[in-house]
C-alpha atoms as a PDB file:
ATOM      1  CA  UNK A   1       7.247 -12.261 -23.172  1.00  0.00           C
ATOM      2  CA  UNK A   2       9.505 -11.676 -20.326  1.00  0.00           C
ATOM      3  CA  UNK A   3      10.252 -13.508 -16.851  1.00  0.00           C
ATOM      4  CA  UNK A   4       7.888 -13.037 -14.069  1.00  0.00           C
ATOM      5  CA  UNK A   5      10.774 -11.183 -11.381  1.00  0.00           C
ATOM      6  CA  UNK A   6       9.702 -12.244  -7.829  1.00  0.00           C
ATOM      7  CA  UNK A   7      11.085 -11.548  -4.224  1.00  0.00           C
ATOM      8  CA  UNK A   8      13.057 -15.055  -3.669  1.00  0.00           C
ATOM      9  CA  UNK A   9      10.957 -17.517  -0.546  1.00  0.00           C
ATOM     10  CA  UNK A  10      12.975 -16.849   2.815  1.00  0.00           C
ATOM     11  CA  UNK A  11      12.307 -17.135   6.330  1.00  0.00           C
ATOM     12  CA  UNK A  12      10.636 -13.412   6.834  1.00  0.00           C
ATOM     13  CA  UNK A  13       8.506 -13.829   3.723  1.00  0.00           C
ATOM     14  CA  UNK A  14       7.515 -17.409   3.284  1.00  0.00           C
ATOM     15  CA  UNK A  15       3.726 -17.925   3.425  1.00  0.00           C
ATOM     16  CA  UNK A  16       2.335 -21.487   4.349  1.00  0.00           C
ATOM     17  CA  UNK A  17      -0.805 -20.823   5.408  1.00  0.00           C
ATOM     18  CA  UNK A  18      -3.402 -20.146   2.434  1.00  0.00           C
ATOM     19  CA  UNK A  19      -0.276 -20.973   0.127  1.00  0.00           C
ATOM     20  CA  UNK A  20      -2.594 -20.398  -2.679  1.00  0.00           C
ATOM     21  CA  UNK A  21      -3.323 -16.799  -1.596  1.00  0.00           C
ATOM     22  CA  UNK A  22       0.132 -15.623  -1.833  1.00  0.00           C
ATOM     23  CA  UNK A  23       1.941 -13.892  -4.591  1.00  0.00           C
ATOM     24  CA  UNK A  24       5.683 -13.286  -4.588  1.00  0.00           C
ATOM     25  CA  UNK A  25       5.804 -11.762  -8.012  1.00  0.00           C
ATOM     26  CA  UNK A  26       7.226  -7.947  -8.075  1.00  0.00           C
ATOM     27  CA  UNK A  27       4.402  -6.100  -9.999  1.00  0.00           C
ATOM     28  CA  UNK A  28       1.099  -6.845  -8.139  1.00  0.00           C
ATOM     29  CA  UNK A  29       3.065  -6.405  -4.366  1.00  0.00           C
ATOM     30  CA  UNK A  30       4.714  -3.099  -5.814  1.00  0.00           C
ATOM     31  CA  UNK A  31       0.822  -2.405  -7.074  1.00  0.00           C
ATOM     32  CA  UNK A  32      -0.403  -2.639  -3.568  1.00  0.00           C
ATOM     33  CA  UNK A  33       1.845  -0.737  -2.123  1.00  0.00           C
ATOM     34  CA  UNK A  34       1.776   2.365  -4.403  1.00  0.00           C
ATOM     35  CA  UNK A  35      -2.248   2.113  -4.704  1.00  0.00           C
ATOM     36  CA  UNK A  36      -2.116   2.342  -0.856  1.00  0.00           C
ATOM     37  CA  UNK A  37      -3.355   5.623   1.213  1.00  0.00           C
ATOM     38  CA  UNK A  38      -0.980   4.859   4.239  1.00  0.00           C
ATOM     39  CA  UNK A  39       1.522   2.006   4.572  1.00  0.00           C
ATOM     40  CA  UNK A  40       2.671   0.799   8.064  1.00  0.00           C
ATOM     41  CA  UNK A  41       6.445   0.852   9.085  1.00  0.00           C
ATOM     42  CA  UNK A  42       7.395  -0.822  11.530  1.00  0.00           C
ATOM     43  CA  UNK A  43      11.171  -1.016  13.942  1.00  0.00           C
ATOM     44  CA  UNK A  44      12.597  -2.214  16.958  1.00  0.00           C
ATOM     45  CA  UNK A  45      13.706   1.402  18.985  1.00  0.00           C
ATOM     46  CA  UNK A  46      16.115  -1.614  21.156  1.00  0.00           C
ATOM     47  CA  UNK A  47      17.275  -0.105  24.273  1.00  0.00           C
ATOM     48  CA  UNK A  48      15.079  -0.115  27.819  1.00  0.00           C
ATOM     49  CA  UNK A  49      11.776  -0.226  24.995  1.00  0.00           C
ATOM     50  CA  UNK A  50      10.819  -3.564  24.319  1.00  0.00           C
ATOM     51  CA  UNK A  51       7.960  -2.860  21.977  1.00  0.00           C
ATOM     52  CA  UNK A  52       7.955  -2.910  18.220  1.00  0.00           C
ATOM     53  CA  UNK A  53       7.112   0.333  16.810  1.00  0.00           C
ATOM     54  CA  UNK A  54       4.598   1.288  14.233  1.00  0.00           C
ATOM     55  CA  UNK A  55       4.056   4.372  12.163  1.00  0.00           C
ATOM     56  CA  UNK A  56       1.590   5.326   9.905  1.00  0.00           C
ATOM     57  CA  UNK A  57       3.093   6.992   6.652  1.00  0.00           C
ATOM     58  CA  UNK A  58       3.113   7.419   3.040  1.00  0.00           C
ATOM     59  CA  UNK A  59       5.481   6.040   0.460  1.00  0.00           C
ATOM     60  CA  UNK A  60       6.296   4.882  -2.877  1.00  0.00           C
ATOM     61  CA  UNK A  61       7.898   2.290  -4.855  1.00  0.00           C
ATOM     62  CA  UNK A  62      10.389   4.094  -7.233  1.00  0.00           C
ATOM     63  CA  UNK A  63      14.061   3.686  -8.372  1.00  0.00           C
ATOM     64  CA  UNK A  64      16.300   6.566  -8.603  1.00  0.00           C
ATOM     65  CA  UNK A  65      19.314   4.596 -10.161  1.00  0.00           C
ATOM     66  CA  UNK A  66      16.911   2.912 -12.647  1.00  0.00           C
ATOM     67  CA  UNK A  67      14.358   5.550 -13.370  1.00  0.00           C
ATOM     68  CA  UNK A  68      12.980   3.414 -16.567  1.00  0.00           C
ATOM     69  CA  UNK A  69      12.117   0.545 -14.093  1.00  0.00           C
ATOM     70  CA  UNK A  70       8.169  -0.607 -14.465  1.00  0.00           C
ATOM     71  CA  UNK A  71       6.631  -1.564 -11.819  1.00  0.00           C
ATOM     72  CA  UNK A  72       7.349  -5.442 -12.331  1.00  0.00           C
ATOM     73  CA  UNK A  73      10.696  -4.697 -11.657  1.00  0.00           C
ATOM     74  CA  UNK A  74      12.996  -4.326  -8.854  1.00  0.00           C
ATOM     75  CA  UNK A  75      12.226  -0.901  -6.753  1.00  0.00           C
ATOM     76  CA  UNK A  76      13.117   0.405  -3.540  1.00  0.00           C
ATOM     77  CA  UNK A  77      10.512   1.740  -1.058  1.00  0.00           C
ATOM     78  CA  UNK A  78      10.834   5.288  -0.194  1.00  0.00           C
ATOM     79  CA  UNK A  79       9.373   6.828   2.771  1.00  0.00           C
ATOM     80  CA  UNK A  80       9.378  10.270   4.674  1.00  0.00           C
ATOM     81  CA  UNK A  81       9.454  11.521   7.806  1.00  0.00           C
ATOM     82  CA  UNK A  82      10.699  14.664  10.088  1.00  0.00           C
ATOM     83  CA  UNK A  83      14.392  14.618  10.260  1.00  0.00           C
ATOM     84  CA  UNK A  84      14.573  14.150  14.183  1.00  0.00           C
ATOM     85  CA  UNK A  85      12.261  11.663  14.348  1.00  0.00           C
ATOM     86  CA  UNK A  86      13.617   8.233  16.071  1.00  0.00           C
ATOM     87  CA  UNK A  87      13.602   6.304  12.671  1.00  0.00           C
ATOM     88  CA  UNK A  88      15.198   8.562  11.334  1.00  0.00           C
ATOM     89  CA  UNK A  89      17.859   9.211  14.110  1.00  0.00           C
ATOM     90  CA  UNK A  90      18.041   5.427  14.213  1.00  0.00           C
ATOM     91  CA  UNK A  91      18.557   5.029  10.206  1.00  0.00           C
ATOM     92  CA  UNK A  92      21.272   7.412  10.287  1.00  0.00           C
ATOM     93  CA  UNK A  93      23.221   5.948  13.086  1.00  0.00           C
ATOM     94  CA  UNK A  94      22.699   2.584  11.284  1.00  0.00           C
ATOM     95  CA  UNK A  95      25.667   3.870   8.300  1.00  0.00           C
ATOM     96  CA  UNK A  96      25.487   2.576   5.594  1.00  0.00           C
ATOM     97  CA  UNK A  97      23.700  -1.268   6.460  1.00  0.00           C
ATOM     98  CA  UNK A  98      20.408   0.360   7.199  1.00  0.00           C
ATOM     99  CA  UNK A  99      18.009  -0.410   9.617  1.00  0.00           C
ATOM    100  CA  UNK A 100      15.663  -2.871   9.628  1.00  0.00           C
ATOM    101  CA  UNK A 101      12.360  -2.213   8.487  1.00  0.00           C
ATOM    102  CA  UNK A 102       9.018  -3.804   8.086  1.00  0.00           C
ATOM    103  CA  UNK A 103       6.551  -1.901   5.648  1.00  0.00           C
ATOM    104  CA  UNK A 104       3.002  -3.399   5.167  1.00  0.00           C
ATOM    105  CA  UNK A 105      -0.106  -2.742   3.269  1.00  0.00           C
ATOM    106  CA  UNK A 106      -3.549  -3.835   3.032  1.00  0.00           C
ATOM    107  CA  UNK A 107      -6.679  -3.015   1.105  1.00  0.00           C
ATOM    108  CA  UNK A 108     -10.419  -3.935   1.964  1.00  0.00           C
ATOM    109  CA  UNK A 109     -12.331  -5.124  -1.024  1.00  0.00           C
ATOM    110  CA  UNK A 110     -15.413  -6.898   0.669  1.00  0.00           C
ATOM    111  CA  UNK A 111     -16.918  -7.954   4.156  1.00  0.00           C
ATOM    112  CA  UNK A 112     -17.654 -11.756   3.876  1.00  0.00           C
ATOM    113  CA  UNK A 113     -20.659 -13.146   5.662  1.00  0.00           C
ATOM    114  CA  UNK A 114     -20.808 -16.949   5.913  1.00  0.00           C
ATOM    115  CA  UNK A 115     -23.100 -18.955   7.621  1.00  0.00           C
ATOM    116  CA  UNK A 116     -20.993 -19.885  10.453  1.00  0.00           C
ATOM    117  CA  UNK A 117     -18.659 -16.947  12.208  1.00  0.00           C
ATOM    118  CA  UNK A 118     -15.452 -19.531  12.154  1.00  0.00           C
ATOM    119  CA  UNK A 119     -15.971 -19.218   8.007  1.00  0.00           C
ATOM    120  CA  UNK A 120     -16.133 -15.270   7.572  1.00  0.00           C
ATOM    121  CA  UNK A 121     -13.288 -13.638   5.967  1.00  0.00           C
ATOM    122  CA  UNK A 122     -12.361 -10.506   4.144  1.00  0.00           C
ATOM    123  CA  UNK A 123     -12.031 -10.198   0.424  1.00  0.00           C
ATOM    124  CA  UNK A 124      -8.137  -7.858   0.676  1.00  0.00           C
ATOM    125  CA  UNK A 125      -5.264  -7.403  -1.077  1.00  0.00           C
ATOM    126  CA  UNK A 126      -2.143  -7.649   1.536  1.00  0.00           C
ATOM    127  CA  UNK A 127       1.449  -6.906   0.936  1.00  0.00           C
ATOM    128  CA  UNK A 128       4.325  -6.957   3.579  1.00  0.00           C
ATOM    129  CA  UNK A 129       7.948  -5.853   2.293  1.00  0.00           C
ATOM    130  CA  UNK A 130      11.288  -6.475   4.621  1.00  0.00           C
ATOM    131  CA  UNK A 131      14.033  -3.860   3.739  1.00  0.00           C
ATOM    132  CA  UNK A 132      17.005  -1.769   5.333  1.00  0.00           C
ATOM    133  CA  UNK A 133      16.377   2.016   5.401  1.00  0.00           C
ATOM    134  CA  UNK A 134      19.515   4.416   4.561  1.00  0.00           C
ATOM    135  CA  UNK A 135      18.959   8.311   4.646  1.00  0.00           C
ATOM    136  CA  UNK A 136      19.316   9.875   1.348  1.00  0.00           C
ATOM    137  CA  UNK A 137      21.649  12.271   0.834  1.00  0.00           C
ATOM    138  CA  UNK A 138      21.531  13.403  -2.670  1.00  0.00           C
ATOM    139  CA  UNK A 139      19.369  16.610  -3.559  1.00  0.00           C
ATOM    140  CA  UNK A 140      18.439  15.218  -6.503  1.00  0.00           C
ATOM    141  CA  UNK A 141      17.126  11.867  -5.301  1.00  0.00           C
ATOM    142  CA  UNK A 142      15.494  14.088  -2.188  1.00  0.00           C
ATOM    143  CA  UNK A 143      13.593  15.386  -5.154  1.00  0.00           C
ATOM    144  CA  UNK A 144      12.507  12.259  -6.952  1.00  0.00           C
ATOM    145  CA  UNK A 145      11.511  11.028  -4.339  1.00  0.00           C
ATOM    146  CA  UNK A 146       9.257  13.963  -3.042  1.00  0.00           C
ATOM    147  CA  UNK A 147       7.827  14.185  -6.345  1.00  0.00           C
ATOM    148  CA  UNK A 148       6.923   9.843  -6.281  1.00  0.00           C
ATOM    149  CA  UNK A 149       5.559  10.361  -2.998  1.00  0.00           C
ATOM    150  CA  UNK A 150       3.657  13.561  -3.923  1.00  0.00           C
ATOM    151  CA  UNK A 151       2.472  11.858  -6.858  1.00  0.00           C
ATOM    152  CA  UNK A 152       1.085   9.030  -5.191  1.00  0.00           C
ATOM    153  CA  UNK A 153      -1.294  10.787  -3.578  1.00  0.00           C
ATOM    154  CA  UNK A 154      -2.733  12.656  -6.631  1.00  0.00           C
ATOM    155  CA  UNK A 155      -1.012  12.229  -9.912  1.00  0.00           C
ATOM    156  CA  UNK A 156       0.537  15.267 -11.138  1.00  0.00           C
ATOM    157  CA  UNK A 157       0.423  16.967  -8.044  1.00  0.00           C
ATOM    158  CA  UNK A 158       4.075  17.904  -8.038  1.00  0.00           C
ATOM    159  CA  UNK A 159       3.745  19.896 -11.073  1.00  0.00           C
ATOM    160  CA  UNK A 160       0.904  21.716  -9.634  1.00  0.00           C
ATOM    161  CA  UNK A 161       2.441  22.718  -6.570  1.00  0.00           C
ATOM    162  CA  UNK A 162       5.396  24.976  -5.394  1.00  0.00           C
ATOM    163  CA  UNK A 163       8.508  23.271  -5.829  1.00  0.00           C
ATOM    164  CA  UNK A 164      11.140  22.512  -5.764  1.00  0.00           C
ATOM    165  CA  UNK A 165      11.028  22.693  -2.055  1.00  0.00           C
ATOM    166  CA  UNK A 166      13.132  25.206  -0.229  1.00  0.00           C
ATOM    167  CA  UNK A 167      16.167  24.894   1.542  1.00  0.00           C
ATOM    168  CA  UNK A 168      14.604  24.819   4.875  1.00  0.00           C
ATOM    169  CA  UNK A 169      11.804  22.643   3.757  1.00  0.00           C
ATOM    170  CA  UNK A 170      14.583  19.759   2.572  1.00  0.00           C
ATOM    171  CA  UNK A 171      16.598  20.220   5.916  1.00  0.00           C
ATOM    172  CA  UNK A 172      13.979  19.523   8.298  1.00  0.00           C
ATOM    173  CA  UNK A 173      12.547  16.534   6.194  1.00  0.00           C
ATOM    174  CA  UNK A 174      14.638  13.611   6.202  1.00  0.00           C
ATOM    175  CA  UNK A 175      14.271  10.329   3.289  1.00  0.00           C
ATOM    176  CA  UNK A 176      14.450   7.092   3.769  1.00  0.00           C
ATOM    177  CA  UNK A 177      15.516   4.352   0.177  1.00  0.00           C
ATOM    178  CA  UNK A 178      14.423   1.200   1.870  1.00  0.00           C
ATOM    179  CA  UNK A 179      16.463  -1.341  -0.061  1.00  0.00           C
ATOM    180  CA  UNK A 180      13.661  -4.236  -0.141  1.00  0.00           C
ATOM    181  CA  UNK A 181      15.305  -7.922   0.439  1.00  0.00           C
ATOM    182  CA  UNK A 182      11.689  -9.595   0.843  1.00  0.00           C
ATOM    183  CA  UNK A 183       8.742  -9.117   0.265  1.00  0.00           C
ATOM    184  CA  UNK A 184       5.240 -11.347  -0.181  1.00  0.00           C
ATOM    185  CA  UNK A 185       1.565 -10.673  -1.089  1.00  0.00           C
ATOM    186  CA  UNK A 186      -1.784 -12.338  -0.045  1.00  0.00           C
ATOM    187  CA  UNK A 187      -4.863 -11.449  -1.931  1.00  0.00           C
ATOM    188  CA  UNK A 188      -8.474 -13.039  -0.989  1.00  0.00           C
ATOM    189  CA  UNK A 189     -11.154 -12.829  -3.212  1.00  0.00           C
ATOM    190  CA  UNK A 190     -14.734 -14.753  -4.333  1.00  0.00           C
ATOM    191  CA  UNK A 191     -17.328 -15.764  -2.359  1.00  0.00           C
ATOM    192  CA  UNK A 192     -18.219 -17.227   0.625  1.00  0.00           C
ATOM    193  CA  UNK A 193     -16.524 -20.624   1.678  1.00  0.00           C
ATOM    194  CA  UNK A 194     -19.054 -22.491   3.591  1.00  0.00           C
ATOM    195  CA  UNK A 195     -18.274 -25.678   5.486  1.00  0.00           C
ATOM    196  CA  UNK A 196     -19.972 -28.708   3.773  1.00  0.00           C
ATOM    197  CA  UNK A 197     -22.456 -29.294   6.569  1.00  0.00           C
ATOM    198  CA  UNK A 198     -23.500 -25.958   6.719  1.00  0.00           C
ATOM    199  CA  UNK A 199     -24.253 -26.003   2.892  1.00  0.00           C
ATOM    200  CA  UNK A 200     -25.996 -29.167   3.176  1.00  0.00           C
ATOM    201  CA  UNK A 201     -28.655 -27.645   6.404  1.00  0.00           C
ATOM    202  CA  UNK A 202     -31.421 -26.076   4.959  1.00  0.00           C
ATOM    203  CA  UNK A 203     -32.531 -24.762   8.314  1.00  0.00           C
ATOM    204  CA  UNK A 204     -29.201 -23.025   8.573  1.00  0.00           C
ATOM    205  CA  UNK A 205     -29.523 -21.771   4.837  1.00  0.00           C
ATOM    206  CA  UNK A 206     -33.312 -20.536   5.380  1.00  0.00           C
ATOM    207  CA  UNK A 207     -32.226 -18.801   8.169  1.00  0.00           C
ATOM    208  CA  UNK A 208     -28.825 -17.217   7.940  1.00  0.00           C
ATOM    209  CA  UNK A 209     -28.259 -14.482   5.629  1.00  0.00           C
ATOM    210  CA  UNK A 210     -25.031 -14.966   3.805  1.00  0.00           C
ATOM    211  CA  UNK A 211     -22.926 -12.859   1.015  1.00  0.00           C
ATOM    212  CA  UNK A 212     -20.472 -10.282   0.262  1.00  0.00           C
ATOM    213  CA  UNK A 213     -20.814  -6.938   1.308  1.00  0.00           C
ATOM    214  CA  UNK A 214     -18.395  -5.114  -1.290  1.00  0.00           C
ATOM    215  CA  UNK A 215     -16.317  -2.554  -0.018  1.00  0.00           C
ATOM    216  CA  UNK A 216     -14.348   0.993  -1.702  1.00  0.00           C
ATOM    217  CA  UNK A 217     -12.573   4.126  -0.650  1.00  0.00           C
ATOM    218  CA  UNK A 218     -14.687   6.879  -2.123  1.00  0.00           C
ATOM    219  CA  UNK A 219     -13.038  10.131  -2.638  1.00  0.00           C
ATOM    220  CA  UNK A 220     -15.753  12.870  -1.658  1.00  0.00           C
ATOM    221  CA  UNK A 221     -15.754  16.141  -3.748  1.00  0.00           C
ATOM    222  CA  UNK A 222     -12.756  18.807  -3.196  1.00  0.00           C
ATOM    223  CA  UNK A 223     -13.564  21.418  -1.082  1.00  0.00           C
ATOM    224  CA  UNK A 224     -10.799  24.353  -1.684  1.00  0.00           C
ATOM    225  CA  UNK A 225      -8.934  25.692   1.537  1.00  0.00           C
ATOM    226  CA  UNK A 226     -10.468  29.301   3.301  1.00  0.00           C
ATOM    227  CA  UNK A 227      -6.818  30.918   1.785  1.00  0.00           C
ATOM    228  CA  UNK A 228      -7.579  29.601  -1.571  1.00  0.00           C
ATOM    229  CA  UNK A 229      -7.817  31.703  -4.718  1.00  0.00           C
ATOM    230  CA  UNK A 230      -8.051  29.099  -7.633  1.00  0.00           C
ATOM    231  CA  UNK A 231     -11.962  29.782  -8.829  1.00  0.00           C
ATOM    232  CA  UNK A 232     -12.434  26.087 -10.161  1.00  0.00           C
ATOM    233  CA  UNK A 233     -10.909  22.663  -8.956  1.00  0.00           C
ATOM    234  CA  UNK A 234      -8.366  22.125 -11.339  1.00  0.00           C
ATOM    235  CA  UNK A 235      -9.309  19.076 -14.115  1.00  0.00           C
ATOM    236  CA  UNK A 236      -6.425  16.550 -12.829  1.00  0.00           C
ATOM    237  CA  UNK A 237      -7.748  16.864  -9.352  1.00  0.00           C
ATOM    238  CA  UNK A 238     -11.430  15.977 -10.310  1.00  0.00           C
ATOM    239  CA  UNK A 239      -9.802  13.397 -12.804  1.00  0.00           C
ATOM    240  CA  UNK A 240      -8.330  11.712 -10.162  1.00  0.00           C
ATOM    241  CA  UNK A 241     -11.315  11.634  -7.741  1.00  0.00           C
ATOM    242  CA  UNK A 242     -13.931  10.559  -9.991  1.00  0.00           C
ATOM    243  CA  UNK A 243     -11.729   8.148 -11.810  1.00  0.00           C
ATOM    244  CA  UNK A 244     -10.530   6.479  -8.554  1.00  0.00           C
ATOM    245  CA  UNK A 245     -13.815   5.972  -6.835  1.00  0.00           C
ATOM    246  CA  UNK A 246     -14.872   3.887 -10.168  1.00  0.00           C
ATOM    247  CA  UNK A 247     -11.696   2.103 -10.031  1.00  0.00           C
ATOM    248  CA  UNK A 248     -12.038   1.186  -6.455  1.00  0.00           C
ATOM    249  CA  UNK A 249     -15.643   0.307  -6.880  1.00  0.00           C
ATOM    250  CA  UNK A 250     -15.475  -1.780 -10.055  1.00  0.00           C
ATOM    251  CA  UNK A 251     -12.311  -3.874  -8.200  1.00  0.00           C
ATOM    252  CA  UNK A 252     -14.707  -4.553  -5.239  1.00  0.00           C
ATOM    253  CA  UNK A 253     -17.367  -5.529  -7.261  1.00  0.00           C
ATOM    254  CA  UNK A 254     -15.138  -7.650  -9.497  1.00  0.00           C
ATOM    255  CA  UNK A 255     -13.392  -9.569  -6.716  1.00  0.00           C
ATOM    256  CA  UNK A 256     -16.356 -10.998  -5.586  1.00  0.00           C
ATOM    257  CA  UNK A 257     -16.592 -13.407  -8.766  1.00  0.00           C
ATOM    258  CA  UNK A 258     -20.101 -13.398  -9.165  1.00  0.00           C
ATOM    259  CA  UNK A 259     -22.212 -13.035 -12.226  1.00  0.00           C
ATOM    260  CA  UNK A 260     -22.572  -9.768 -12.846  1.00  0.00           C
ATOM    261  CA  UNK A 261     -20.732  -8.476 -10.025  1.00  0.00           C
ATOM    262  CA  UNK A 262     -18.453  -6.224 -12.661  1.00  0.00           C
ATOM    263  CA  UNK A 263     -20.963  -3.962 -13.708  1.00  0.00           C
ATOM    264  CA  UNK A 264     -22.820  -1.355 -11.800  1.00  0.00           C
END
């Protein structure tokens, strides 16, 4: 069996709080990320701006050089974005160091209700990466990574689609390989934590409600496009929606580690 790879403990990724929570290992933070419908990137624009900004995008942990990589081992993040965009502007004035980037995702498995507000929490699954972004260049890694990203949102999309892209279509889109240098995970699941003298009151237990209230992203049935001309939703598309919504539910009903919460 082979070595656990993990993102080494620095000061931008070292968790103290909850230590028990966190994860540093390569294949469940790479998990989160690629399972994720939107990932937040954030960068400091500098200049007369003294805000951090944040972006909403879509992205994928892949590796171009390494194309046999799983996904316990090392992989960069790559992102997209329009090619005049500010992050991008500021990525390719950066050269070849890159510009600092913070990428972060979270998933809700489960609203937990305690008997006391100070003890309510989330069951989640929380991953934030630290990495310099460089443009890509290379036709040929534009593509891969297209097709990762295109892929993460339905599997065998790519395929399915018109591609490759055209020549106008890759100038006005620009990449971003964001080289990851750390990265952590923090993952809450189980039931409620009560404080001891909460458990112990049976007037607060007789009259507070507590419990998990599980939690999924359901994919709703495909509706086709008013320009469409495809008579039936192809299979992989309905795969991928049914298949998903069970996957999503079973993992919220599993994370709350109670008997029988793993079946319907």
């Amino acid at each position: 069996m082979g070595k656990t790879l993990v993102y080494p403990k620095g000061i931008s990724n070292t968790a103290n709080r909850y230590a028990k929570r966190v994860t540093y290992d390569l294949g469940p933070i790479h998990s989160i990320i690629n399972s994720a419908a939107y990932l937040d990137v954030a960068f400091v624009p500098g200049g007369d701006d003294p805000f951090p900004t944040i972006i909403p995008m879509i992205g994928q942990m892949g590796s171009f050089e390494f194309p046999s990589n799983g996904i316990d081992d090392p992989l960069d993040c790559y992102i997209h974005g329009y090619v005049s965009a500010r992050m991008m502007n500021m990525a390719r004035a950066a050269g070849d160091k890159g510009l600092p980037l913070c990428i972060s995702a979270t998933h809700v498995d489960g609203l937990v209700l305690s008997l006391s507000p100070f003890s309510h929490s989330y069951n989640y699954r929380s991953v934030v990466l630290h990495g310099y972004g460089v443009p890509v260049t290379d036709e040929e890694e534009k593509n891969y990574a297209m097709k990762i990203i295109t892929d993460g949102v339905v599997p065998d999309r790519w395929e399915n689609t018109r591609t490759p892209p055209d020549a106008g279509e890759l100038q006005s889109t620009t990449i971003l390989r964001v080289k990851i240098v750390a990265g952590s995970g923090k993952v809450r699941d189980g039931e409620v934590s009560d404080e001891k003298r909460d458990i112990e009151s049976t007037e607060v237990r007789e009259k507070v409600w507590s419990g998990i209230v599980p939690v999924w992203q359901c994919l709703g049935e495909p509706v086709p496009s008013s320009t469409n001309k495809v008579k039936e939703v192809p299979g992989y598309i309905k795969d991928y929606v049914s298949k998903t919504t069970e996957e999503n539910r079973m993992h919220a009903l599993a994370a709350m580690k109670l008997p029988g919460s793993h079946t319907p």
